[in-house]
C-alpha atoms as a PDB file:
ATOM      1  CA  UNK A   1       0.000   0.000   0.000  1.00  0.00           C
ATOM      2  CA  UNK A   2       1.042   3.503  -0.160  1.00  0.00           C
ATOM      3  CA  UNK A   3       1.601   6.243   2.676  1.00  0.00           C
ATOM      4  CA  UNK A   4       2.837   9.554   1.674  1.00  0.00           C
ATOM      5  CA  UNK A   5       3.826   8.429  -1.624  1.00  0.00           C
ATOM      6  CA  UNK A   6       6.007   5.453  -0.571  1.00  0.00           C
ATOM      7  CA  UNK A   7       5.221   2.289  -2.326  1.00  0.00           C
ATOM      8  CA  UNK A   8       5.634  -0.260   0.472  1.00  0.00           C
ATOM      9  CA  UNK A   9       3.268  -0.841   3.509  1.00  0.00           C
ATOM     10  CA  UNK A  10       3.971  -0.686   7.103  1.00  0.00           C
ATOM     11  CA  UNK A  11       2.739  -0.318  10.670  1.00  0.00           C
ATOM     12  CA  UNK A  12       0.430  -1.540  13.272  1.00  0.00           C
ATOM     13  CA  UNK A  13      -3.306  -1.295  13.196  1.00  0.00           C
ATOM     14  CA  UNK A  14      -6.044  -2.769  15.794  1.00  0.00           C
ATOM     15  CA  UNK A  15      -9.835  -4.270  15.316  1.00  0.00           C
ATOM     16  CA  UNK A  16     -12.937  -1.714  15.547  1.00  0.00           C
ATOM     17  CA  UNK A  17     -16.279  -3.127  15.349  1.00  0.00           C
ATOM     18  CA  UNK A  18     -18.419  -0.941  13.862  1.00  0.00           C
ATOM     19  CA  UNK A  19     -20.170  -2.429   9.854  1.00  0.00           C
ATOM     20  CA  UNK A  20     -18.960  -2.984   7.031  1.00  0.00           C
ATOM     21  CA  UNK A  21     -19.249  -4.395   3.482  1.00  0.00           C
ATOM     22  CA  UNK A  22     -20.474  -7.657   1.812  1.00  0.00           C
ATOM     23  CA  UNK A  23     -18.544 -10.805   0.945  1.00  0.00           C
ATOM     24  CA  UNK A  24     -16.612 -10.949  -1.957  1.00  0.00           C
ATOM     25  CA  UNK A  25     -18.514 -12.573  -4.449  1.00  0.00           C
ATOM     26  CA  UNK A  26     -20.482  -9.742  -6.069  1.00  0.00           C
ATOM     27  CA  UNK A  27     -20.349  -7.894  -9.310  1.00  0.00           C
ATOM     28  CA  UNK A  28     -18.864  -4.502  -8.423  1.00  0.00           C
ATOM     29  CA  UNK A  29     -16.261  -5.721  -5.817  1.00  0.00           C
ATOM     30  CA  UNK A  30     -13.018  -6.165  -6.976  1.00  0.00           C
ATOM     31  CA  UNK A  31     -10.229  -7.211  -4.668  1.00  0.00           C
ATOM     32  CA  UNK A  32      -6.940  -6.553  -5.767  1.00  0.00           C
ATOM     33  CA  UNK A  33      -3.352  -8.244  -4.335  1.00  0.00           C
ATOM     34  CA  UNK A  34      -3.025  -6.637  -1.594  1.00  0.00           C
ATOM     35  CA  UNK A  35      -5.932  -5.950  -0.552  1.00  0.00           C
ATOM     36  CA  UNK A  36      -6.817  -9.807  -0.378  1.00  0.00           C
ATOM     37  CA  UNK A  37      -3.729 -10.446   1.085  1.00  0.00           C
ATOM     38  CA  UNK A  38      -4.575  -8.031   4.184  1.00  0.00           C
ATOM     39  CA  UNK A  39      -8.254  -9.670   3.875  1.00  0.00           C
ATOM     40  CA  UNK A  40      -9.691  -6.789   2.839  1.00  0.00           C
ATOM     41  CA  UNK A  41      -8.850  -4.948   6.587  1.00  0.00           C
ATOM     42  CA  UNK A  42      -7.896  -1.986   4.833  1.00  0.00           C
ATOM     43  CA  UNK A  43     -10.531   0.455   5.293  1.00  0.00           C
ATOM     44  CA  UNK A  44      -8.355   2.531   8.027  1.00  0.00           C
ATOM     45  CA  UNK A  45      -5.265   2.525   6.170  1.00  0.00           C
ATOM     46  CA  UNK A  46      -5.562   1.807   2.249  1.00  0.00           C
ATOM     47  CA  UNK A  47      -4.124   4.461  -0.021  1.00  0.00           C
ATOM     48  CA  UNK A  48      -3.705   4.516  -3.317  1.00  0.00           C
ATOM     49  CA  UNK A  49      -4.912   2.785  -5.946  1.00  0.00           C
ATOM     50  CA  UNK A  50      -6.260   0.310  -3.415  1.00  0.00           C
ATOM     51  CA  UNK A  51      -8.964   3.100  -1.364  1.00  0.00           C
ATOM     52  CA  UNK A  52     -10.604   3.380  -4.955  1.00  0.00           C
ATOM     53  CA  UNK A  53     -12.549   0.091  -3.928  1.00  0.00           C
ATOM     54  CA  UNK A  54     -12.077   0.017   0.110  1.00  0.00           C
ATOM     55  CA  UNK A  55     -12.439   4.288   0.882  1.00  0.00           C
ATOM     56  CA  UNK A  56     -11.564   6.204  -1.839  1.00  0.00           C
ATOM     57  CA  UNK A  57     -11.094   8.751   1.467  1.00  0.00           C
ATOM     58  CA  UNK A  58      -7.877   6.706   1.383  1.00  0.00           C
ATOM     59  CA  UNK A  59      -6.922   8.760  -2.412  1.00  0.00           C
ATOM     60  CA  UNK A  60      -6.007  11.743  -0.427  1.00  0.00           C
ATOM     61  CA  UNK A  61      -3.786  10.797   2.158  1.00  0.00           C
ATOM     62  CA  UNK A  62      -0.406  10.168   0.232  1.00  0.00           C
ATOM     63  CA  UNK A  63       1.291  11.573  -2.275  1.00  0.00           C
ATOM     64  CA  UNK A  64       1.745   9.319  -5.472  1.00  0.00           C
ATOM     65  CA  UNK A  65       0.957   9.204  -9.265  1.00  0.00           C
ATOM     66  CA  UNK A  66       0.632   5.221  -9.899  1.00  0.00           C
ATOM     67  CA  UNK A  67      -0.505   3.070 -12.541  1.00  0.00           C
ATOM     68  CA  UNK A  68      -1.266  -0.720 -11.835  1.00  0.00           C
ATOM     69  CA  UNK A  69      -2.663  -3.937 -13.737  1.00  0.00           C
ATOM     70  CA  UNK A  70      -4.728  -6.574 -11.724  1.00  0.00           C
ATOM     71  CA  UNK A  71      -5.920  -9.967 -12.563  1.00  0.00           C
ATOM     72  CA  UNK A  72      -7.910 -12.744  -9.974  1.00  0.00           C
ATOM     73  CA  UNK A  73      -8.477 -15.633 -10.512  1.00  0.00           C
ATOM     74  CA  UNK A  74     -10.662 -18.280  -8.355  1.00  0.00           C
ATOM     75  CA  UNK A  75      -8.439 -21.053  -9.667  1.00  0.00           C
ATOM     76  CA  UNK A  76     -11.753 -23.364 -11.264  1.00  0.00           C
ATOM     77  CA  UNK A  77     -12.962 -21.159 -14.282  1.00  0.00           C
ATOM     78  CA  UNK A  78     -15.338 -19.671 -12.999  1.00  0.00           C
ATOM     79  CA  UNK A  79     -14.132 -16.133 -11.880  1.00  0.00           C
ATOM     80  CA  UNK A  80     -11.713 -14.346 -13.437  1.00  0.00           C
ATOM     81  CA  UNK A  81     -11.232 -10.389 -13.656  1.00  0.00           C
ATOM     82  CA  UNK A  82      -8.666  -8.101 -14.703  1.00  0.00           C
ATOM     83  CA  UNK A  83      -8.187  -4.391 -13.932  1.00  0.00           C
ATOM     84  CA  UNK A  84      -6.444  -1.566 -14.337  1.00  0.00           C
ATOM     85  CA  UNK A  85      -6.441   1.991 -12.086  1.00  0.00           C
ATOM     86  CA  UNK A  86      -4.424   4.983 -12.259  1.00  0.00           C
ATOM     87  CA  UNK A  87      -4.207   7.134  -9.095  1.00  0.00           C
ATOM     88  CA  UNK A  88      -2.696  11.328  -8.928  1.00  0.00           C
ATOM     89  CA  UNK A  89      -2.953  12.342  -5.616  1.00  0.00           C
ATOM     90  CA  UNK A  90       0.449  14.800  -5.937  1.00  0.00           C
ATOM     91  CA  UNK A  91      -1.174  17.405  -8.577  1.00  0.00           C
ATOM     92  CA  UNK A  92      -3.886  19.613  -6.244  1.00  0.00           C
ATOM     93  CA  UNK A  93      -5.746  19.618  -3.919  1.00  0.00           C
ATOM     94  CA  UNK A  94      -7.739  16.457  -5.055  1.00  0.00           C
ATOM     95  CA  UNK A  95      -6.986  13.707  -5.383  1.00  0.00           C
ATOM     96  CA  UNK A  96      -8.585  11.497  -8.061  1.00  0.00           C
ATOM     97  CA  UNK A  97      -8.629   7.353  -9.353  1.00  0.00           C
ATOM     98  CA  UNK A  98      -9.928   6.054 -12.533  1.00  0.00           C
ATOM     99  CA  UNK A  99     -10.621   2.102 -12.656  1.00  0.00           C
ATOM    100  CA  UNK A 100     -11.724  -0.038 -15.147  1.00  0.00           C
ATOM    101  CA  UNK A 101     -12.419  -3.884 -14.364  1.00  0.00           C
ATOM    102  CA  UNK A 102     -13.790  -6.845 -17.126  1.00  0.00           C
ATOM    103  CA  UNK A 103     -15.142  -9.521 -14.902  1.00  0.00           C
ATOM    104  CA  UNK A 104     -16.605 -13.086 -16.173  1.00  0.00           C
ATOM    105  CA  UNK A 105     -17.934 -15.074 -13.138  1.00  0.00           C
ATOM    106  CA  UNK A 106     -20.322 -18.049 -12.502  1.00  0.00           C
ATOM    107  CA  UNK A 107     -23.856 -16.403 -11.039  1.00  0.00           C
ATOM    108  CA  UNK A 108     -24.076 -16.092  -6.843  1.00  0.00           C
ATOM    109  CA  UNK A 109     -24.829 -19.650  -5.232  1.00  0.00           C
ATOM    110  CA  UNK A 110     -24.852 -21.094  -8.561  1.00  0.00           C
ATOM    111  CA  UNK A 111     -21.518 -22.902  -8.933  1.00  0.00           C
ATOM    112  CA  UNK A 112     -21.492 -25.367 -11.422  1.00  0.00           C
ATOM    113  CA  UNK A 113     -23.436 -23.817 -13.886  1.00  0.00           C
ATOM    114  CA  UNK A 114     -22.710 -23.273 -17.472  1.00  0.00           C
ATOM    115  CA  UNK A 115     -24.095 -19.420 -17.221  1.00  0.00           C
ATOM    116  CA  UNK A 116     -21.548 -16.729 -16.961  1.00  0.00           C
ATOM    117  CA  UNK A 117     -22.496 -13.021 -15.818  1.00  0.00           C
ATOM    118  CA  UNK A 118     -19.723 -11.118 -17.875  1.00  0.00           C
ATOM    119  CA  UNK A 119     -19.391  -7.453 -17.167  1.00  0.00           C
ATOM    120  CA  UNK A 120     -17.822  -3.854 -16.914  1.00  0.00           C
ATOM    121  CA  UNK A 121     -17.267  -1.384 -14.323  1.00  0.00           C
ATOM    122  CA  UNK A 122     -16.047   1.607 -14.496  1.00  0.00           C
ATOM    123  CA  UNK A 123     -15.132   3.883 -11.527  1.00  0.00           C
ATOM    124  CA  UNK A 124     -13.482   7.529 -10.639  1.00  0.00           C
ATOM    125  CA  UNK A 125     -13.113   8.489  -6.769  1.00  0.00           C
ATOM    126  CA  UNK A 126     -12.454  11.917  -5.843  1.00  0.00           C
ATOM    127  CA  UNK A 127     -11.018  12.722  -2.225  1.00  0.00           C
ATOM    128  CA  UNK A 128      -9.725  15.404  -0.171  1.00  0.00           C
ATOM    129  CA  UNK A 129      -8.164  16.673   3.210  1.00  0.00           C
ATOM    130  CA  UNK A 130     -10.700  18.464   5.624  1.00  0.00           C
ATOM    131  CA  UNK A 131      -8.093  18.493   8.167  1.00  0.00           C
ATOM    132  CA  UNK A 132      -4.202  18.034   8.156  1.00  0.00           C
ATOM    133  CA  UNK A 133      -4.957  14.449   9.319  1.00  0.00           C
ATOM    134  CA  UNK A 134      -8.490  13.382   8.142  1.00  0.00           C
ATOM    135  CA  UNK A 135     -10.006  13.364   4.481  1.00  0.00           C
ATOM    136  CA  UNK A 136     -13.159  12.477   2.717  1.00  0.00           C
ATOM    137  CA  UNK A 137     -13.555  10.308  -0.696  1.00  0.00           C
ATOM    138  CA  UNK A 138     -16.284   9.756  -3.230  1.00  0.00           C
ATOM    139  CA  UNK A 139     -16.316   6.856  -6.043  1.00  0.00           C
ATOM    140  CA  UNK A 140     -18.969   7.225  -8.730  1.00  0.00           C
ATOM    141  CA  UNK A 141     -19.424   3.490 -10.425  1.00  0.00           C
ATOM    142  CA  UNK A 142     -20.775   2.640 -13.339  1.00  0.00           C
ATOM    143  CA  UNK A 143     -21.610  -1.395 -13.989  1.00  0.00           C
ATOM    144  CA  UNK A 144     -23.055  -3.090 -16.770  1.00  0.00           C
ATOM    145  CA  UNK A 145     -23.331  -6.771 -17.041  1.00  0.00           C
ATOM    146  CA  UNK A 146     -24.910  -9.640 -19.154  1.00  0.00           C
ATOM    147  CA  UNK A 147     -25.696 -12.632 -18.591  1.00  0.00           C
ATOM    148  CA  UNK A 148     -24.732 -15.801 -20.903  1.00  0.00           C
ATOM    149  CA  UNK A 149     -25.821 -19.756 -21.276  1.00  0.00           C
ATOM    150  CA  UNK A 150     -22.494 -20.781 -23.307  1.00  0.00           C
ATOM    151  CA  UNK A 151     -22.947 -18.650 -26.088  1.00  0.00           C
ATOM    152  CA  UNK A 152     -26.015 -18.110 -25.960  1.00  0.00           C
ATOM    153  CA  UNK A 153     -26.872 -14.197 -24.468  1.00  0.00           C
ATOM    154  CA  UNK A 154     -29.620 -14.492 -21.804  1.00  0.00           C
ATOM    155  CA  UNK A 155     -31.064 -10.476 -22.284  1.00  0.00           C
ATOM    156  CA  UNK A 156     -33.667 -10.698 -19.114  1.00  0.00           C
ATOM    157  CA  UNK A 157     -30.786 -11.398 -16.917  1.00  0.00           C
ATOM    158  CA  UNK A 158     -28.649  -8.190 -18.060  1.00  0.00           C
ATOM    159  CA  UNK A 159     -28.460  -5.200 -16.000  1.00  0.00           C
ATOM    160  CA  UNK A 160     -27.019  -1.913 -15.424  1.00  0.00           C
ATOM    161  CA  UNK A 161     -26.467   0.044 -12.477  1.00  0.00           C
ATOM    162  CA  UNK A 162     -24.806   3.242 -11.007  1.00  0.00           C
ATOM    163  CA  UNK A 163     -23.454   3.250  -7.605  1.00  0.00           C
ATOM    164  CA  UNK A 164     -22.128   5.929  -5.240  1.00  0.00           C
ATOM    165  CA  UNK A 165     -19.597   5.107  -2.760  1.00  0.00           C
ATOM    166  CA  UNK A 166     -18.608   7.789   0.141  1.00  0.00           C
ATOM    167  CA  UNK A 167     -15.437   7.139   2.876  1.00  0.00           C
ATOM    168  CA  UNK A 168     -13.831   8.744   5.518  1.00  0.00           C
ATOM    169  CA  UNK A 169     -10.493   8.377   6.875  1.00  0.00           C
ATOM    170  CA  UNK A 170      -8.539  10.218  10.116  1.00  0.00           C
ATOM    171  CA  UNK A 171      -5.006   9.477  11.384  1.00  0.00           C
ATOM    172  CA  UNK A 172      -5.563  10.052  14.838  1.00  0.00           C
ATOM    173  CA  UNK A 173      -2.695  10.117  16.499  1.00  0.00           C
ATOM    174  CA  UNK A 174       0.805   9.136  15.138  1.00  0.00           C
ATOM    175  CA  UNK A 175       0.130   5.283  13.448  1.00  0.00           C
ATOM    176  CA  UNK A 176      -3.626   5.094  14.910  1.00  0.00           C
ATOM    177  CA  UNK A 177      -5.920   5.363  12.234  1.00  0.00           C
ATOM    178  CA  UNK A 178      -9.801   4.880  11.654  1.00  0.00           C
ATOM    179  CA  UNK A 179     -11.915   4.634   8.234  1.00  0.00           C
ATOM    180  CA  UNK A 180     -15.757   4.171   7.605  1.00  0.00           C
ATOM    181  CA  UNK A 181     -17.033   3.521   4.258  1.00  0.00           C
ATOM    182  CA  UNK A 182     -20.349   2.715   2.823  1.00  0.00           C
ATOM    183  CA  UNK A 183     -21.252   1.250  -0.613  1.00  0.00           C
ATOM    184  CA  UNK A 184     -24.043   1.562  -3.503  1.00  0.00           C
ATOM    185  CA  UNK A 185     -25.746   3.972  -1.814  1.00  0.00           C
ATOM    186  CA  UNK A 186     -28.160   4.661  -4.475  1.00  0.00           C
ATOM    187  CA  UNK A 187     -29.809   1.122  -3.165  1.00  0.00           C
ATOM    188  CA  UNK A 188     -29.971  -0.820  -6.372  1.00  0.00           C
ATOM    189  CA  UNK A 189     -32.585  -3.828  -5.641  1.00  0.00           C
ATOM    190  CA  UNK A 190     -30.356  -5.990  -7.559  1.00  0.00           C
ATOM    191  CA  UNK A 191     -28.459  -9.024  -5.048  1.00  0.00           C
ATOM    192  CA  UNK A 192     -25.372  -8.310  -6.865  1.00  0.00           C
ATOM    193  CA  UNK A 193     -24.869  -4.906  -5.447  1.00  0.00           C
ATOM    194  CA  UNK A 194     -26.083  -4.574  -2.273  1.00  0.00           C
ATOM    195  CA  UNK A 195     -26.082  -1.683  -0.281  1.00  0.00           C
ATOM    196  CA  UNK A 196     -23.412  -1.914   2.424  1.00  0.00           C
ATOM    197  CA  UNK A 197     -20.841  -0.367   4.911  1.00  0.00           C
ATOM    198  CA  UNK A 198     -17.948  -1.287   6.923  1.00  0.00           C
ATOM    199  CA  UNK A 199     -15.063   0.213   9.245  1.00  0.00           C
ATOM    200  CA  UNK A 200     -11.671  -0.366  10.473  1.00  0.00           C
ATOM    201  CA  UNK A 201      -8.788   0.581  13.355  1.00  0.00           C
ATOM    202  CA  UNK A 202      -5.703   0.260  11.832  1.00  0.00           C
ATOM    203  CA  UNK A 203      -2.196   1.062  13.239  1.00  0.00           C
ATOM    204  CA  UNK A 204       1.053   1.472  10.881  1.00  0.00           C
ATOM    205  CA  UNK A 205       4.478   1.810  11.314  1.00  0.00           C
ATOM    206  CA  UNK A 206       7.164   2.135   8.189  1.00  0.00           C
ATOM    207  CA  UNK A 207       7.908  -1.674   8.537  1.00  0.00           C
ATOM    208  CA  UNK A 208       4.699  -3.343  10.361  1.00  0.00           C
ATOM    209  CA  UNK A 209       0.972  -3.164  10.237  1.00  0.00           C
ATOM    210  CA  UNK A 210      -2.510  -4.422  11.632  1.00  0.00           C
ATOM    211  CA  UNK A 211      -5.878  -3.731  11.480  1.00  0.00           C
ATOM    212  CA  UNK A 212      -9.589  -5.041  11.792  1.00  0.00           C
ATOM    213  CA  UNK A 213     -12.779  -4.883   9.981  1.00  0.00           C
ATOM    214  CA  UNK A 214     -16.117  -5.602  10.456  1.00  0.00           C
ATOM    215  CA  UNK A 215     -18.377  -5.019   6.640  1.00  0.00           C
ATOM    216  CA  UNK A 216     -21.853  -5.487   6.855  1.00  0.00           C
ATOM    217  CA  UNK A 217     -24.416  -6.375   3.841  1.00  0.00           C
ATOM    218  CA  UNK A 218     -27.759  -4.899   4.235  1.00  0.00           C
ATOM    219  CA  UNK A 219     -29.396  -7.441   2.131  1.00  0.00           C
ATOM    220  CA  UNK A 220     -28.006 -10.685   3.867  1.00  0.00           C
ATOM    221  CA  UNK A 221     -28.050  -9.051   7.168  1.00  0.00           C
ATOM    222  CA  UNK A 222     -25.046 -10.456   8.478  1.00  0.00           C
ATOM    223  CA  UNK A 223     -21.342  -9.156   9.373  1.00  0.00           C
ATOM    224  CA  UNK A 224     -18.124 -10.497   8.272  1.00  0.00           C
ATOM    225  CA  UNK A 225     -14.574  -9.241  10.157  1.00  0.00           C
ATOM    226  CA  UNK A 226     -11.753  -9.327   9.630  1.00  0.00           C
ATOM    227  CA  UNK A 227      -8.586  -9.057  10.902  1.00  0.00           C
ATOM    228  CA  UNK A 228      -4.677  -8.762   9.049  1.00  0.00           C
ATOM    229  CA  UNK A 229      -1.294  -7.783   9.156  1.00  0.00           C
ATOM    230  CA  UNK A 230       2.187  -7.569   7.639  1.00  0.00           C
ATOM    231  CA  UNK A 231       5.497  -6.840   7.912  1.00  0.00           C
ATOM    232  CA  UNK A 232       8.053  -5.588   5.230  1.00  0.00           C
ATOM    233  CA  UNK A 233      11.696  -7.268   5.317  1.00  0.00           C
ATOM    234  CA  UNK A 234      14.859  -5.455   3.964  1.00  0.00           C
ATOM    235  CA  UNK A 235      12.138  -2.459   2.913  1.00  0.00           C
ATOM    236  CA  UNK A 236      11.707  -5.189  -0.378  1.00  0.00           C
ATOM    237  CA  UNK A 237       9.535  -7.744   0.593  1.00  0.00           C
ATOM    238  CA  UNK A 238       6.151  -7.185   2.075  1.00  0.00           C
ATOM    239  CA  UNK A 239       4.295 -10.079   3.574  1.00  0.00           C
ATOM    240  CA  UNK A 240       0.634  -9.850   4.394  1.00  0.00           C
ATOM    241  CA  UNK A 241      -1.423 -12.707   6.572  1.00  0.00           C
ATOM    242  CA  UNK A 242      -5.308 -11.710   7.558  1.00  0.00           C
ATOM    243  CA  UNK A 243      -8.426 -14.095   8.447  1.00  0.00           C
ATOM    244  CA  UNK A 244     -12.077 -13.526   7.490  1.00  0.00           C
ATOM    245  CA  UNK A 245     -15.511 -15.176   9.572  1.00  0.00           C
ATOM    246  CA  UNK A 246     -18.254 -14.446   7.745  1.00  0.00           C
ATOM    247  CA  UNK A 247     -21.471 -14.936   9.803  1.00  0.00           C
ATOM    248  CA  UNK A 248     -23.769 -14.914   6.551  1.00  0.00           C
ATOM    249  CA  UNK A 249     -22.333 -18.424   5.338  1.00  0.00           C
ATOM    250  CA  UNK A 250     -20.750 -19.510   8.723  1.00  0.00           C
ATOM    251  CA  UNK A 251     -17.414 -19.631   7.172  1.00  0.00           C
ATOM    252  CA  UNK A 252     -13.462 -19.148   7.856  1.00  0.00           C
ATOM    253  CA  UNK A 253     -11.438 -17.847   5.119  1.00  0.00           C
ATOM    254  CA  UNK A 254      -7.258 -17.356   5.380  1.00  0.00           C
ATOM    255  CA  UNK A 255      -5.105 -15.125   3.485  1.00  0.00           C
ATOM    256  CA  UNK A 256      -1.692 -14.472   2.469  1.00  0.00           C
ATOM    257  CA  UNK A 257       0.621 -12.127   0.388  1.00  0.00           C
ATOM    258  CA  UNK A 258       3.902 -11.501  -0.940  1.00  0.00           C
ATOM    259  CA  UNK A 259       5.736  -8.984  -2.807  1.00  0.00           C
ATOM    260  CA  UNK A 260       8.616  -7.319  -4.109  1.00  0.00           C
ATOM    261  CA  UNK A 261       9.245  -3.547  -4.265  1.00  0.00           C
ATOM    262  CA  UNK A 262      11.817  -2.285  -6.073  1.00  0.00           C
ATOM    263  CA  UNK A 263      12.605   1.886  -6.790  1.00  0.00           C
ATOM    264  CA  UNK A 264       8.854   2.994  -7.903  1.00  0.00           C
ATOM    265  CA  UNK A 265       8.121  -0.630  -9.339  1.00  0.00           C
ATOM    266  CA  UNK A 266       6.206  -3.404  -7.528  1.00  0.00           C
ATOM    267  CA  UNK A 267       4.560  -6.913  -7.913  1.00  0.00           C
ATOM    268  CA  UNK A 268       2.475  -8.625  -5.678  1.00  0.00           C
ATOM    269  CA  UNK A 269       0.131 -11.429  -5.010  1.00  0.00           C
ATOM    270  CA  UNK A 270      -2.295 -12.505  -3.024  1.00  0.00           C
ATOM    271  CA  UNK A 271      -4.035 -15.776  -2.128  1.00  0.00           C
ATOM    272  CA  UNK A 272      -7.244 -16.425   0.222  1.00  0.00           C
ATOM    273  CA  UNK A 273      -8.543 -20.112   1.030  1.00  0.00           C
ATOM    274  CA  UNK A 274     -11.992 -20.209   2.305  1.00  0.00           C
ATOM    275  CA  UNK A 275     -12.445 -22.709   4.982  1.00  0.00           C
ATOM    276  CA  UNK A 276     -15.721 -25.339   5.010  1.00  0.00           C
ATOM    277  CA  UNK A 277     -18.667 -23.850   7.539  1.00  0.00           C
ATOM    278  CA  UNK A 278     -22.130 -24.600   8.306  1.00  0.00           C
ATOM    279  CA  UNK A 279     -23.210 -22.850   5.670  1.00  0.00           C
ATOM    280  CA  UNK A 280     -21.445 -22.381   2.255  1.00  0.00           C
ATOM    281  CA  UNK A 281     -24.057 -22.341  -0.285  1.00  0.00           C
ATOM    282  CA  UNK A 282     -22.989 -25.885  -1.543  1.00  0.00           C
ATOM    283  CA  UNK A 283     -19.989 -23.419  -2.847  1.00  0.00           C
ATOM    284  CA  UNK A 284     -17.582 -26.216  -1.429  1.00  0.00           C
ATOM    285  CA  UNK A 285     -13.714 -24.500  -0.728  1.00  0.00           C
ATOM    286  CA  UNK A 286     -13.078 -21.899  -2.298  1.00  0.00           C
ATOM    287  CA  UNK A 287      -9.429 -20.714  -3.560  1.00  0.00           C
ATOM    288  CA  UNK A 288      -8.948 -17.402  -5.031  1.00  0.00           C
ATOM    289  CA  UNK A 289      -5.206 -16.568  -5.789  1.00  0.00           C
ATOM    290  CA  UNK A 290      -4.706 -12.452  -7.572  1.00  0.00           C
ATOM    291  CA  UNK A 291      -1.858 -10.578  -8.841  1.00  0.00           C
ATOM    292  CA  UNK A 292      -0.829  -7.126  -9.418  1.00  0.00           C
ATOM    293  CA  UNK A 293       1.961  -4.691 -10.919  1.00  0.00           C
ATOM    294  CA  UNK A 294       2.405  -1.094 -10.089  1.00  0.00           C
ATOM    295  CA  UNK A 295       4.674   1.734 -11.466  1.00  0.00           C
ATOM    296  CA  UNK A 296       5.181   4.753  -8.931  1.00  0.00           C
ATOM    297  CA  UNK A 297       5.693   7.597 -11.915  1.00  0.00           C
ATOM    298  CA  UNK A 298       6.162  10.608  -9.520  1.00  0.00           C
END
């Protein structure tokens, strides 16, 4: 992640309860390398091209000009998505993101199915400082998607939707930091985008970080938290571990990441297994692994 424009991560961070977003399996979330590394407890301390999708507050608190290509992959065929974002938060005032992300994915609780939902979304977050420490972000999203049998196009199922998003971020007192996000707060009635909020405590250091999460989906009614760290060795090699219980399907999920940071250049991927609960929409395990490469330009 970035932090007043450097390109590696650091620091300590601590769980807040407060709510948060849905699971990961809908059609505007996209969950980049680090982010899925951390488990998505990044809502306190993302920057970046990673706050366009967490709290685009996040945009405003370094200073950076990135570009970065992302691709995920759930490892059985039947969710794959690439992306690309570019972030200038050194020009003005505000700080803006542009994303773009192609998605093809098996529907929600229907795994095994020879229907794809294959889509676009589009997004550009704004943010800015209303205090030397504290800043506010807004992502307008644009998402179109239609639905497929093979190749056969299935028109009743297509849709398209647009989304607000609105964050907040505050570094309260040297590392101690807090975010709250919410997300498609227009209130499309489709499942796919739910409206939803979360929050986060992080604390971050140049070399070490932690935080917690708790997301929260309207729609299912349920939390999910989450809870991650990382350390960087030899200010090169970042390495992120987080866990996720999600009460809506009763399930554990584990997550890892590694990278390599190099002048303005980095790569990094992440990997999250999702461990068998009560309830896991006869989705069986689930393995997603993702990837990502990012030029710092200025």
């Amino acid at each position: 992640m970035v932090l007043e424009g450097r390109t590696w991560f650091g620091g300590a961070a601590l769980l807040v309860a407060l709510l948060g977003a849905a699971p990961q399996a809908q059609a505007q979330g996209f969950e980049g390398a680090r982010l899925m590394g951390f488990a998505e407890a990044q809502r306190a301390l993302a920057a970046g091209n990673d706050a366009i999708y967490v709290n685009p507050a996040g945009l405003a608190m370094g200073k950076v000009y990135s570009i970065e290509l992302g691709y995920v992959d759930d490892l059985l065929g039947s969710d794959r998505r690439f992306n690309a974002s570019l972030v200038d938060s050194q020009a003005g005032p505000v700080a803006a993101g542009l994303a773009y992300t192609y998605t093809k994915r098996a529907p929600d609780a229907e795994e095994g199915t020879t229907e794809r939902l294959e889509g676009h979304r589009t997004e550009l977050s704004l943010a800015t400082l209303v205090a030397e420490t504290a800043a506010i972000g807004v992502t307008a999203r644009y998402v179109t998607f239609n639905r497929k049998d093979g190749e056969e196009d299935l028109p009743d199922e297509d849709f398209k939707s647009f989304q607000i998003d609105a964050g907040f971020q505050w570094r309260v007192w040297e590392g101690l930091s807090v975010g709250v996000a919410g997300y498609n707060l227009t209130n499309s009635d489709r499942p796919e985008l739910p409206i939803s909020w979360g929050a986060g405590l992080g604390w971050q250091s140049s070399w070490f970080s932690l935080e917690g999460d708790v997301r929260y989906n309207a729609q299912q009614g349920k939390p999910a938290y989450s809870m991650a760290g990382g350390v960087v060795l030899a200010e090169m090699f970042p390495i992120r571990l987080g866990a996720t219980y999600d009460y809506g399907h009763q399930a554990w999920s584990i997550s890892a990441g590694l990278g390599f940071v190099v002048d303005r250049f980095s790569i990094d991927i992440g990997f999250r297994q999702r461990l068998k609960g009560d309830d896991l929409l006869d989705y069986g395990n689930e393995r997603v692994l993702a990837a990502a490469m990012r030029l710092m330009v200025f």
